[in-house]
C-alpha atoms as a PDB file:
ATOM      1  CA  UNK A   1      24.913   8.179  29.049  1.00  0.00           C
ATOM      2  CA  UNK A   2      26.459   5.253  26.723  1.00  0.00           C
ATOM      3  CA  UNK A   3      25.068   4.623  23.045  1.00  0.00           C
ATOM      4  CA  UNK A   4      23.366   1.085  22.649  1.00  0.00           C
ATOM      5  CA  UNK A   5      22.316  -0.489  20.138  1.00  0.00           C
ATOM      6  CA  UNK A   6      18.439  -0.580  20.659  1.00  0.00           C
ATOM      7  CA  UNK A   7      17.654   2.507  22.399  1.00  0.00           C
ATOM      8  CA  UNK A   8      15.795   5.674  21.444  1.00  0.00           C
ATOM      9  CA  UNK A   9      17.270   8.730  21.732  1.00  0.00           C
ATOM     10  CA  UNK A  10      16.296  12.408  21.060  1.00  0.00           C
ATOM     11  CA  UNK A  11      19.149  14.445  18.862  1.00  0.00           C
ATOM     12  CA  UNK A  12      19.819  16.847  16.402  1.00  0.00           C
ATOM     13  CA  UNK A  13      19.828  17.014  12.635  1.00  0.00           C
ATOM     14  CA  UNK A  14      23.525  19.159  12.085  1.00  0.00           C
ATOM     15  CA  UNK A  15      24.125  18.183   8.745  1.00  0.00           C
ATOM     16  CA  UNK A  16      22.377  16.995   5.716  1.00  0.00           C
ATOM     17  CA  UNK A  17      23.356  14.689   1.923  1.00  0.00           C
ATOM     18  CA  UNK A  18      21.773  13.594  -0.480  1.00  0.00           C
ATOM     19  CA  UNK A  19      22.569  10.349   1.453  1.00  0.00           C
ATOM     20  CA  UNK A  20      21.334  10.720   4.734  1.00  0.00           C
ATOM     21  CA  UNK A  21      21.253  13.001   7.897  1.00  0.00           C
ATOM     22  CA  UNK A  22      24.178  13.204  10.384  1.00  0.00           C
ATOM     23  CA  UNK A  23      22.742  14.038  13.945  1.00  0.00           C
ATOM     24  CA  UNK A  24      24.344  14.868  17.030  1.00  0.00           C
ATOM     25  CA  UNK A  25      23.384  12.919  19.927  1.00  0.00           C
ATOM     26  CA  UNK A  26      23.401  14.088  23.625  1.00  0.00           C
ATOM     27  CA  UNK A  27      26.585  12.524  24.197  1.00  0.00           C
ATOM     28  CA  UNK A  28      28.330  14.670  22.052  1.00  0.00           C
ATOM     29  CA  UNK A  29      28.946  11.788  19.058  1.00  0.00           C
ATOM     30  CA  UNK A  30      27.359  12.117  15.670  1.00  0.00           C
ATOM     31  CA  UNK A  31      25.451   9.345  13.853  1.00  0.00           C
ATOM     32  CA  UNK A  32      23.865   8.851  10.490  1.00  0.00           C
ATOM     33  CA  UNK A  33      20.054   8.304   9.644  1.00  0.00           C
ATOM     34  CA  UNK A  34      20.656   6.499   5.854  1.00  0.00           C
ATOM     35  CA  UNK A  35      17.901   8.263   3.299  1.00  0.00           C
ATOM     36  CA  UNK A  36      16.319   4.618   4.024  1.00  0.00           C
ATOM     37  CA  UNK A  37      15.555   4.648   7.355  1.00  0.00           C
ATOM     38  CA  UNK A  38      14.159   8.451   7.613  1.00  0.00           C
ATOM     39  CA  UNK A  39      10.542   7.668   6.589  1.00  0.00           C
ATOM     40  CA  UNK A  40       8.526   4.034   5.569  1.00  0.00           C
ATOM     41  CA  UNK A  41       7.664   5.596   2.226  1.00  0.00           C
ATOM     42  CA  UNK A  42      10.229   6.149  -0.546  1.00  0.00           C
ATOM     43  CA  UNK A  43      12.345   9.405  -0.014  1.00  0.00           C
ATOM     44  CA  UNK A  44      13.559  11.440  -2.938  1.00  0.00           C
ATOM     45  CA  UNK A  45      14.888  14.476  -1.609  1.00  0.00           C
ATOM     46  CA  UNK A  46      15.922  14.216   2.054  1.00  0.00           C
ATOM     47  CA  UNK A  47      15.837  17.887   2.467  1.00  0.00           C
ATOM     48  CA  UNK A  48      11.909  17.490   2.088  1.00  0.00           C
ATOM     49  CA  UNK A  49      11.519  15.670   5.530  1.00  0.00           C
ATOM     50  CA  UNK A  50      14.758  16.896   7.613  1.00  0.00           C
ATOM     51  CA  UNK A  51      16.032  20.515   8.158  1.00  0.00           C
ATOM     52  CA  UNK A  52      19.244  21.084  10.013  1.00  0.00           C
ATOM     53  CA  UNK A  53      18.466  21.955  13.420  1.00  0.00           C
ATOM     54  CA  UNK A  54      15.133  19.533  13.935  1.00  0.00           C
ATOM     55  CA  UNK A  55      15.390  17.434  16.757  1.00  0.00           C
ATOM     56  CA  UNK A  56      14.293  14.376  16.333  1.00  0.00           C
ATOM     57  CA  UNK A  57      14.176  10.917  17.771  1.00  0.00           C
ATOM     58  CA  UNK A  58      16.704   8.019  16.646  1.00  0.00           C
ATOM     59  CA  UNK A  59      17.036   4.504  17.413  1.00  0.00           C
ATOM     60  CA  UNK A  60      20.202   3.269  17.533  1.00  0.00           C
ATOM     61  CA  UNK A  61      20.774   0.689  14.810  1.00  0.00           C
ATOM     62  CA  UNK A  62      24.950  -0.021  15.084  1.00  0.00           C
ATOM     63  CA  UNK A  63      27.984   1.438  16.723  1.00  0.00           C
ATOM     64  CA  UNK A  64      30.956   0.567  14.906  1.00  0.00           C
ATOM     65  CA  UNK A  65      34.816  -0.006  16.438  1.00  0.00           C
ATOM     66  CA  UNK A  66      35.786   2.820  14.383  1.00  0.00           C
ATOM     67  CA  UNK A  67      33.020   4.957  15.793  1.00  0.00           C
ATOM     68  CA  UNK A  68      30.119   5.173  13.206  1.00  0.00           C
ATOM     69  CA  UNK A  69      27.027   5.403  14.909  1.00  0.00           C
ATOM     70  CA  UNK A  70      23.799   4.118  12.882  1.00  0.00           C
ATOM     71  CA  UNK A  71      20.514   5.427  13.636  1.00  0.00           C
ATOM     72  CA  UNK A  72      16.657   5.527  12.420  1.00  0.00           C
ATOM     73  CA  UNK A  73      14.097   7.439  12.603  1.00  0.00           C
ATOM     74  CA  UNK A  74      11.194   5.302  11.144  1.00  0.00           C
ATOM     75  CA  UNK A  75      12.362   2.590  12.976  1.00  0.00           C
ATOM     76  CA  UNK A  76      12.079   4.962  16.438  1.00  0.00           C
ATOM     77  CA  UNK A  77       8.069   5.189  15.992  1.00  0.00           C
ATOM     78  CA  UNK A  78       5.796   2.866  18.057  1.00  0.00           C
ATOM     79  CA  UNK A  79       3.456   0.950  16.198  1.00  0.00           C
ATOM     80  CA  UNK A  80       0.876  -1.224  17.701  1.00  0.00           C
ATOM     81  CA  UNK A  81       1.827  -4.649  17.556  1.00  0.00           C
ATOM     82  CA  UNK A  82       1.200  -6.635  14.797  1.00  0.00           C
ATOM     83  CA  UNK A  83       0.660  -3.454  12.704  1.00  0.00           C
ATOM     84  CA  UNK A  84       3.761  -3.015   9.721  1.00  0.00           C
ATOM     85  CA  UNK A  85       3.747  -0.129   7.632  1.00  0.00           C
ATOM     86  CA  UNK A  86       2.912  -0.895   3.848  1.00  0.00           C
ATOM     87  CA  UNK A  87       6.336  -0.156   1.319  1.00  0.00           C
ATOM     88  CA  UNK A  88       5.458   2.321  -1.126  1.00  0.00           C
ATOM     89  CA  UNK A  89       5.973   1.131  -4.599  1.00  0.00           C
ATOM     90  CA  UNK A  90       6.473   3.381  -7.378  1.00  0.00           C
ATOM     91  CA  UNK A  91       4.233   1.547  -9.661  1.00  0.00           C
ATOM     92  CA  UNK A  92       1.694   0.680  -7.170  1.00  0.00           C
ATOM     93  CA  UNK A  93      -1.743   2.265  -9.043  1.00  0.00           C
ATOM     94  CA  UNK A  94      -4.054   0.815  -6.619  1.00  0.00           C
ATOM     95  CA  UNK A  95      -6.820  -2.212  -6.920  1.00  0.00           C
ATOM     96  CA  UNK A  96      -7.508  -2.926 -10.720  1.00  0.00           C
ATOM     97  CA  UNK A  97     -10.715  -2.141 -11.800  1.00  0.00           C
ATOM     98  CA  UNK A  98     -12.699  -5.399 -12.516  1.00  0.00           C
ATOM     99  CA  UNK A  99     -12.595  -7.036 -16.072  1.00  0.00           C
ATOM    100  CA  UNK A 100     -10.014  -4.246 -17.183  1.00  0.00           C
ATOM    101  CA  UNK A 101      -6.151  -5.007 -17.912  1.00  0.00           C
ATOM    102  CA  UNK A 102      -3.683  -2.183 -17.610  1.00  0.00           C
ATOM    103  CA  UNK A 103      -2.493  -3.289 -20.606  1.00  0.00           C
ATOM    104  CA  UNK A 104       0.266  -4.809 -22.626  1.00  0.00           C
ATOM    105  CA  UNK A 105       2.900  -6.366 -20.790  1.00  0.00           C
ATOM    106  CA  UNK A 106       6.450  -5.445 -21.566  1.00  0.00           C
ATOM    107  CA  UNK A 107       7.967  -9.215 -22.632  1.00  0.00           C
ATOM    108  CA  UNK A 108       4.629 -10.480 -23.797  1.00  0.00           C
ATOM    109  CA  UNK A 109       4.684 -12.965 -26.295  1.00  0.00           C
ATOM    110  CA  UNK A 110       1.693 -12.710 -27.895  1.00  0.00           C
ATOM    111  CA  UNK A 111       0.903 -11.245 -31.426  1.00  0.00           C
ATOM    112  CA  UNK A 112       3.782  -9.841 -33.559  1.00  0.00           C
ATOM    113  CA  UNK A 113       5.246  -6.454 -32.200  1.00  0.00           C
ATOM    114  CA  UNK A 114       4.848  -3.109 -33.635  1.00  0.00           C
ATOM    115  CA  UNK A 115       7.120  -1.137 -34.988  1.00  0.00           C
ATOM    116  CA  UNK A 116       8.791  -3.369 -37.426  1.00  0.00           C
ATOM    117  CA  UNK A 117      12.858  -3.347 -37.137  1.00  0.00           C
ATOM    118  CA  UNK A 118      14.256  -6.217 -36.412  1.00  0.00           C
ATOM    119  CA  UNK A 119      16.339  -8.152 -33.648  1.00  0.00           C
ATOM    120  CA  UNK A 120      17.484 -11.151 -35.360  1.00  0.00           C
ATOM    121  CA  UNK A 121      20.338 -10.270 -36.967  1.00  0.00           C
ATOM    122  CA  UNK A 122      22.415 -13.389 -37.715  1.00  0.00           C
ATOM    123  CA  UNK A 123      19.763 -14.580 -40.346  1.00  0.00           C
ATOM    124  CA  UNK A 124      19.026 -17.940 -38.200  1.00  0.00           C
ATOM    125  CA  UNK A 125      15.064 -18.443 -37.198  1.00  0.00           C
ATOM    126  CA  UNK A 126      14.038 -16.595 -40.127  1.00  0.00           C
ATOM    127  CA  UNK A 127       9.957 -18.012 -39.669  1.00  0.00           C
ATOM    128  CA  UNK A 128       7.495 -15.390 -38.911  1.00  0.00           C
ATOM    129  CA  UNK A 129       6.351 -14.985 -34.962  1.00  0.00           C
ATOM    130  CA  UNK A 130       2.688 -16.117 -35.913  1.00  0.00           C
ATOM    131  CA  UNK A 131       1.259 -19.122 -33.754  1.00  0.00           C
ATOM    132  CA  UNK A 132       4.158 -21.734 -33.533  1.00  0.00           C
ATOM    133  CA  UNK A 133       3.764 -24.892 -35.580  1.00  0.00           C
ATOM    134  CA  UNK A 134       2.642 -28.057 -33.650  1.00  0.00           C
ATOM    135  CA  UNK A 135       5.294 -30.336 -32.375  1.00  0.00           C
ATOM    136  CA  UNK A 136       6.343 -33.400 -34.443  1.00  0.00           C
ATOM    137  CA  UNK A 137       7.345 -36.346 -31.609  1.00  0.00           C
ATOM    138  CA  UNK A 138      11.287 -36.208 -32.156  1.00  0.00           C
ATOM    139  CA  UNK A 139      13.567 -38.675 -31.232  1.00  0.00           C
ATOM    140  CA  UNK A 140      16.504 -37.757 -29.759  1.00  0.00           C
ATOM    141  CA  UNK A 141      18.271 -39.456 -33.162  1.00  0.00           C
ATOM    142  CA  UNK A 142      16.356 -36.926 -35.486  1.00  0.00           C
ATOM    143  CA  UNK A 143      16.856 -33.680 -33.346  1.00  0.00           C
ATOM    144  CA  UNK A 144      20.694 -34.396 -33.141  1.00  0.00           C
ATOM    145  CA  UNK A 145      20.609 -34.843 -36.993  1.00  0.00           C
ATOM    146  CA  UNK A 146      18.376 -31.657 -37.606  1.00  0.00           C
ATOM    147  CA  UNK A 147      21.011 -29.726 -35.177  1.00  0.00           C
ATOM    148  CA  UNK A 148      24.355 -31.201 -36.817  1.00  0.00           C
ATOM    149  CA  UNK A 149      22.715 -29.951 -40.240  1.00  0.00           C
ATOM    150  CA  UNK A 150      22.124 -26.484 -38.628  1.00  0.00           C
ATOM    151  CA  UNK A 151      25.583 -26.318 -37.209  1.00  0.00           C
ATOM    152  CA  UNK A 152      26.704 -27.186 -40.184  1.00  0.00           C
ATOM    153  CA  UNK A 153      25.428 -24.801 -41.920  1.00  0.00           C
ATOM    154  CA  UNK A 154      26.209 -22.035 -39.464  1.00  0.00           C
ATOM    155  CA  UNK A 155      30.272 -23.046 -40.028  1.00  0.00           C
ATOM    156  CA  UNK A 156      29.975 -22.794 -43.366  1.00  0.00           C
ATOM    157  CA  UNK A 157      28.448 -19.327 -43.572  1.00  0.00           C
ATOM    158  CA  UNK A 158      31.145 -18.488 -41.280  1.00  0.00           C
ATOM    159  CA  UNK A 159      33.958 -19.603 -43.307  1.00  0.00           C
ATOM    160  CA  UNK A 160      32.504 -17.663 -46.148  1.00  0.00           C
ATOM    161  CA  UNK A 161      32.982 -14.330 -44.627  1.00  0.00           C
ATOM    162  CA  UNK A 162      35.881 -14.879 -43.007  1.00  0.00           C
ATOM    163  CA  UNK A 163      37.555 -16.441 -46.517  1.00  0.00           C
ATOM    164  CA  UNK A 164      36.310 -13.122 -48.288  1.00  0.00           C
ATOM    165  CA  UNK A 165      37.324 -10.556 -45.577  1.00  0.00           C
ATOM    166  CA  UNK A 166      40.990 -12.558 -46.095  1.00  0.00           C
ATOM    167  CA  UNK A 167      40.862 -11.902 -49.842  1.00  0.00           C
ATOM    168  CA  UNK A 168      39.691 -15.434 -50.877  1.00  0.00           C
ATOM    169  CA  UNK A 169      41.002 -19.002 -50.858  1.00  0.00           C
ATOM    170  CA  UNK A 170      44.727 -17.367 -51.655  1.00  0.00           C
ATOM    171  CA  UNK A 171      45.063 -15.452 -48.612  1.00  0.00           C
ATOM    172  CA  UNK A 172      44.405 -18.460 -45.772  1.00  0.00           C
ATOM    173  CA  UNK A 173      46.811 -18.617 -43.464  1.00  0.00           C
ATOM    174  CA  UNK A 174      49.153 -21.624 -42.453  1.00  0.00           C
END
């Protein structure tokens, strides 16, 4: 009996990782059921579905040149057609009650945060994060004038500390 890619066949678990399963397959080779492909819902521990010695039905996924045999075991289950199992997601709470919100959401931009502290440490932006002033029309002529004064002023503040970490004006190099 020859290994295919696309058949079922019955084997059993010999070894076990926190990686996967290797089983042994009537032919004598071994193959490897990734923790992925042991059940449809998320697997944390292995060792809580698969014991050594189970037998258990694969479906051959790959054989490799060098041998590697890859196998499934969710993938060896019949469904009805038509019928795909649902992914588990960790954070999946069920439906959302109506008119309720679970809540803040992590990068929402609405309202100051709590906690004070600060991110902005390069002193630029210093307005508050209350409700953003109304847009003036800008021409393209006045925004590149507002952003040469900015850059500007940002080169100078630079020069600054890097003049006074040197020891002042007498220190600059050549």
């Amino acid at each position: 009996m020859s290994i295919e890619v696309g058949s079922k066949v019955q084997g059993k678990v010999t070894g076990i990782t926190n990686f996967g399963a290797f089983v042994e397959l009537p032919t004598g080779k071994t193959g490897l059921v990734h923790i992925s492909e042991v059940a449809d819902s998320y697997v944390k521990d292995i060792n809580d579905v698969l014991t050594v010695g189970q037998e258990i039905t694969v479906k051959v996924l790959s054989v490799e040149n060098d041998g590697k045999i890859g196998l499934s075991i969710k993938k060896a289950v019949d469904r009805p057609e038509g019928e795909r199992p649902r992914p588990a997601r960790q954070f999946d709470r069920g439906p959302r009650p109506a008119g309720q919100d679970r809540g803040p959401r992590p990068f929402d931009n609405k309202g100051p945060r709590s906690g004070g502290g600060g991110g902005n440490r390069g002193g630029f932006n210093k307005g508050g994060r209350g409700a953003p002033a109304p847009r003036k029309e800008q021409t393209f002529d006045t925004l590149m004038t507002s952003f040469l004064k900015d850059s500007e002023d940002r080169l100078a503040t630079l020069k600054r500390q890097t003049d006074s970490k040197r020891g002042g004006r007498g220190a600059k190099r050549q």
